[in-house]
Protein backbone atom coordinates (compact mmCIF):
# COMPACT_ATOMS: atom_id res chain seq x y z
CA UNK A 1 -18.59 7.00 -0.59
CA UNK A 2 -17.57 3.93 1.80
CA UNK A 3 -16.39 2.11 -0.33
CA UNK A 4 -12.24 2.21 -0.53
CA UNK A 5 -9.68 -0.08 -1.20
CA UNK A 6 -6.60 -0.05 0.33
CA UNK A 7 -3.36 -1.30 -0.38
CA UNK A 8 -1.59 -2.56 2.70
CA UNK A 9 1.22 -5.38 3.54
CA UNK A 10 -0.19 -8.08 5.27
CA UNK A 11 2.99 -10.04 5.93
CA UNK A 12 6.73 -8.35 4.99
CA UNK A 13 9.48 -10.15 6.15
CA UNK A 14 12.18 -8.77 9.07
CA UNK A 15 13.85 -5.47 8.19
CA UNK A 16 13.76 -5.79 4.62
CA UNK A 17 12.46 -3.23 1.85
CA UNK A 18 10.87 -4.26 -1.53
CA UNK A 19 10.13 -2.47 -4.05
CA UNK A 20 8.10 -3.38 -7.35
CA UNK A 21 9.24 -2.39 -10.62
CA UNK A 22 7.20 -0.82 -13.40
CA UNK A 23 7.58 -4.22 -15.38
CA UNK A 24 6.30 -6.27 -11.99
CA UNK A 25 9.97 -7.17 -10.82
CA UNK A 26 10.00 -7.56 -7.05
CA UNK A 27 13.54 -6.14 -5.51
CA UNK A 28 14.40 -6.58 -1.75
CA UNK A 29 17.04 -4.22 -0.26
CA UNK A 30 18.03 -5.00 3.57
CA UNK A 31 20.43 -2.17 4.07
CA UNK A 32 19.26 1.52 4.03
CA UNK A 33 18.02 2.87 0.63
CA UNK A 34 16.92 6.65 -0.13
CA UNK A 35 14.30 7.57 -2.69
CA UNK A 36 16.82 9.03 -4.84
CA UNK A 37 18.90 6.17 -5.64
CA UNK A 38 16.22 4.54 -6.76
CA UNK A 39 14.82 7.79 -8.94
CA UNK A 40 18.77 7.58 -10.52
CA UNK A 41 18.12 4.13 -11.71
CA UNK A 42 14.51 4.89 -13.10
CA UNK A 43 14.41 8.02 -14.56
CA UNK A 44 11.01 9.34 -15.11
CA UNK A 45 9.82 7.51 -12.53
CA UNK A 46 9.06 8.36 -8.61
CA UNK A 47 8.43 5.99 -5.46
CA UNK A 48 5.09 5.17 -4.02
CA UNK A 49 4.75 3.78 -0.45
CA UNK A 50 1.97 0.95 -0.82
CA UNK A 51 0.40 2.09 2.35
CA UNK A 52 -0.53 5.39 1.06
CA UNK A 53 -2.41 4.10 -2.01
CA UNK A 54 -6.09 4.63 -2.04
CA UNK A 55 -9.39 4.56 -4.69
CA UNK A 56 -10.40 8.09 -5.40
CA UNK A 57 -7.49 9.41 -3.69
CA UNK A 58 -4.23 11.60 -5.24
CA UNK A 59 -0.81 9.30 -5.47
CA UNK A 60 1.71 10.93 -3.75
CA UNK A 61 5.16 10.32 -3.85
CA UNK A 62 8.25 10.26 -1.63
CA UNK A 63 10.69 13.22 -1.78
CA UNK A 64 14.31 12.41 -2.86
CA UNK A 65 15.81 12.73 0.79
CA UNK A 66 13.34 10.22 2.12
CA UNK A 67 14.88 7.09 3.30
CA UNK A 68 12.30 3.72 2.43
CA UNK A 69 11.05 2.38 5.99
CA UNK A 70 12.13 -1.40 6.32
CA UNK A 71 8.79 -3.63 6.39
CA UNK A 72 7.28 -1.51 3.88
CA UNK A 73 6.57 -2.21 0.29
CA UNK A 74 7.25 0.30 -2.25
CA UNK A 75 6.00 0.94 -5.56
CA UNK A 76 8.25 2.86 -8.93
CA UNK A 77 5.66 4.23 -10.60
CA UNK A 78 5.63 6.57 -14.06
CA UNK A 79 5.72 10.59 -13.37
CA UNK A 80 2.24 10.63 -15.30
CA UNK A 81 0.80 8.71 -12.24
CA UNK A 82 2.21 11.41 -9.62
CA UNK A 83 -0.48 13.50 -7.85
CA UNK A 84 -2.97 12.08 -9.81
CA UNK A 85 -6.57 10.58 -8.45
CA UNK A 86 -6.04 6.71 -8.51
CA UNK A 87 -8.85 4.40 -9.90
CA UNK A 88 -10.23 1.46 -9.41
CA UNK A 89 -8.50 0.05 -12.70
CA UNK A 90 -5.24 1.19 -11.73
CA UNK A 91 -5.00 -0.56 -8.56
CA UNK A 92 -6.31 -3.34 -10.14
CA UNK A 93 -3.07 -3.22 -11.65
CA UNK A 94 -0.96 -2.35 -8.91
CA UNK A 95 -2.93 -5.22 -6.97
CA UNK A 96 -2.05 -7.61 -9.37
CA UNK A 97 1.67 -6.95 -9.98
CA UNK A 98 1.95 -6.90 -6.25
CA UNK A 99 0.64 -10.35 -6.03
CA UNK A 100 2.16 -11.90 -8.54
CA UNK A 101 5.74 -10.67 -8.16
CA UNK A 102 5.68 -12.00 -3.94
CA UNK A 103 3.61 -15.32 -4.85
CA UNK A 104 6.65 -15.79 -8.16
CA UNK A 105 9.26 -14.56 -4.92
CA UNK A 106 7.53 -16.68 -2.26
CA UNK A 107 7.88 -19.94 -4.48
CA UNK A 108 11.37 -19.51 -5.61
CA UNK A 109 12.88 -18.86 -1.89
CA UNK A 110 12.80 -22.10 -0.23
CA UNK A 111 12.58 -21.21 3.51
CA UNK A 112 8.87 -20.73 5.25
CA UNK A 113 10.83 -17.59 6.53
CA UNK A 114 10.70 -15.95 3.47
CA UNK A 115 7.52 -16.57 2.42
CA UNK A 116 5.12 -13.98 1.42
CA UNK A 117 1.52 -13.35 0.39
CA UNK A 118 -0.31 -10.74 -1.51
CA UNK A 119 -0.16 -7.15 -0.07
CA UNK A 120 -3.07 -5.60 -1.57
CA UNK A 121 -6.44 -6.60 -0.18
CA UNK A 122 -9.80 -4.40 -0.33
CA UNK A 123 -11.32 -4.66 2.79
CA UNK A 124 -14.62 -5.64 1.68
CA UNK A 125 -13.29 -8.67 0.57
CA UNK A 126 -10.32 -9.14 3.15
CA UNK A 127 -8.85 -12.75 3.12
CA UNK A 128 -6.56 -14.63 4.97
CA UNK A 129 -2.79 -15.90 3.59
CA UNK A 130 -2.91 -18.21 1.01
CA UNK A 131 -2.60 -21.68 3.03
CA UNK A 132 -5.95 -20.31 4.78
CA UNK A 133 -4.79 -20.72 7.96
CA UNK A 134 -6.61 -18.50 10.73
CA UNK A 135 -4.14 -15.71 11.06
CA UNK A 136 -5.15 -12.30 11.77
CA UNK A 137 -4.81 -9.63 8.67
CA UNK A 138 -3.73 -6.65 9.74
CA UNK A 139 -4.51 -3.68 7.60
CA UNK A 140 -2.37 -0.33 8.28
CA UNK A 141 -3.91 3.10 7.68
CA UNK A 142 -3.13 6.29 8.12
CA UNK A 143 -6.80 7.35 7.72
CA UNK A 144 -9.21 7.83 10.53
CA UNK A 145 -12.78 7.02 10.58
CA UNK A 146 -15.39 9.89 11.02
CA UNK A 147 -18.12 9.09 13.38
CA UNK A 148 -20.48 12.21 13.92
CA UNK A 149 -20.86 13.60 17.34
CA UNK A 150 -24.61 13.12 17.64
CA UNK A 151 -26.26 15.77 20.39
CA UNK A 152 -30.32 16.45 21.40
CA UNK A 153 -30.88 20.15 20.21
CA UNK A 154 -32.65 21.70 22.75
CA UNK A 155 -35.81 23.96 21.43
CA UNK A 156 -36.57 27.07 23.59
CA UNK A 157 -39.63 29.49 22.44
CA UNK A 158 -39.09 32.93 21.11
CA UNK A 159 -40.80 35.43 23.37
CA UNK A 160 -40.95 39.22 22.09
């Protein structure tokens, strides 16, 4: 309990969507894209936003009609995956593929512009982009913290 890791886009370049593939292939789409094209071209498969992804914590995916926000990073995922608790190994995984397929993107575009770093980062160990430069890392959740609303009880004695 505390403990989460979250998988979040640190950097994502100007209006643009990418997706990762089951097989760790990076796509970028800059016009609109629904949920359902993409479910056409991988059967048995459903889309996961990356933002959404969390240790301990069911994977949810996007309904057909939903349209994939620009700035966001998307994963295609197997139907076995869907609804089920994710695990540390698994976004290991997803971690992983994520990194590799932006760092294998970022060195074969050969504008700054279009440079990106890994998205997935658990907090604990939160680092900067790769050049370790001192910019801010910016981690998006849709989860709020609890913090208990901590009161004196007052006592008063029983008379009868």
């Amino acid at each position: 309990m505390g403990n989460a890791a979250f998988c979040a886009p640190l950097v994502i370049s100007n209006g643009i969507v990418k997706v990762i593939r089951r097989d760790g292939r990076l796509e970028e789409y800059t016009g609109p894209v629904k949920a359902a094209e993409l479910m056409l071209e991988n059967p048995g498969q459903f889309i996961c936003d990356s933002t959404n992804l969390q240790v301990g914590r069911r994977i949810l995916g996007l309904s057909a009609q939903e349209e994939l926000e620009r700035r966001q990073l998307y994963f295609i995922l197997p139907m076995e995956m869907l609804y089920s608790v994710l695990t540390p190994e698994e976004m290991s995984s997803l971690t992983y593929k994520a990194t590799k397929a932006l760092k294998r993107h970022a060195s074969s575009s050969s504008s700054s512009f279009a440079r990106i770093f890994p998205v997935c980062i658990f907090p604990s160990e939160a680092r900067t982009a790769a050049d370790d430069s001192s910019t801010v890392v910016k981690r998006y959740s849709r989860q709020r913290s609890w913090i208990p609303a901590l009161e004196t009880i007052e006592e008063t004695s029983c008379r009868t």
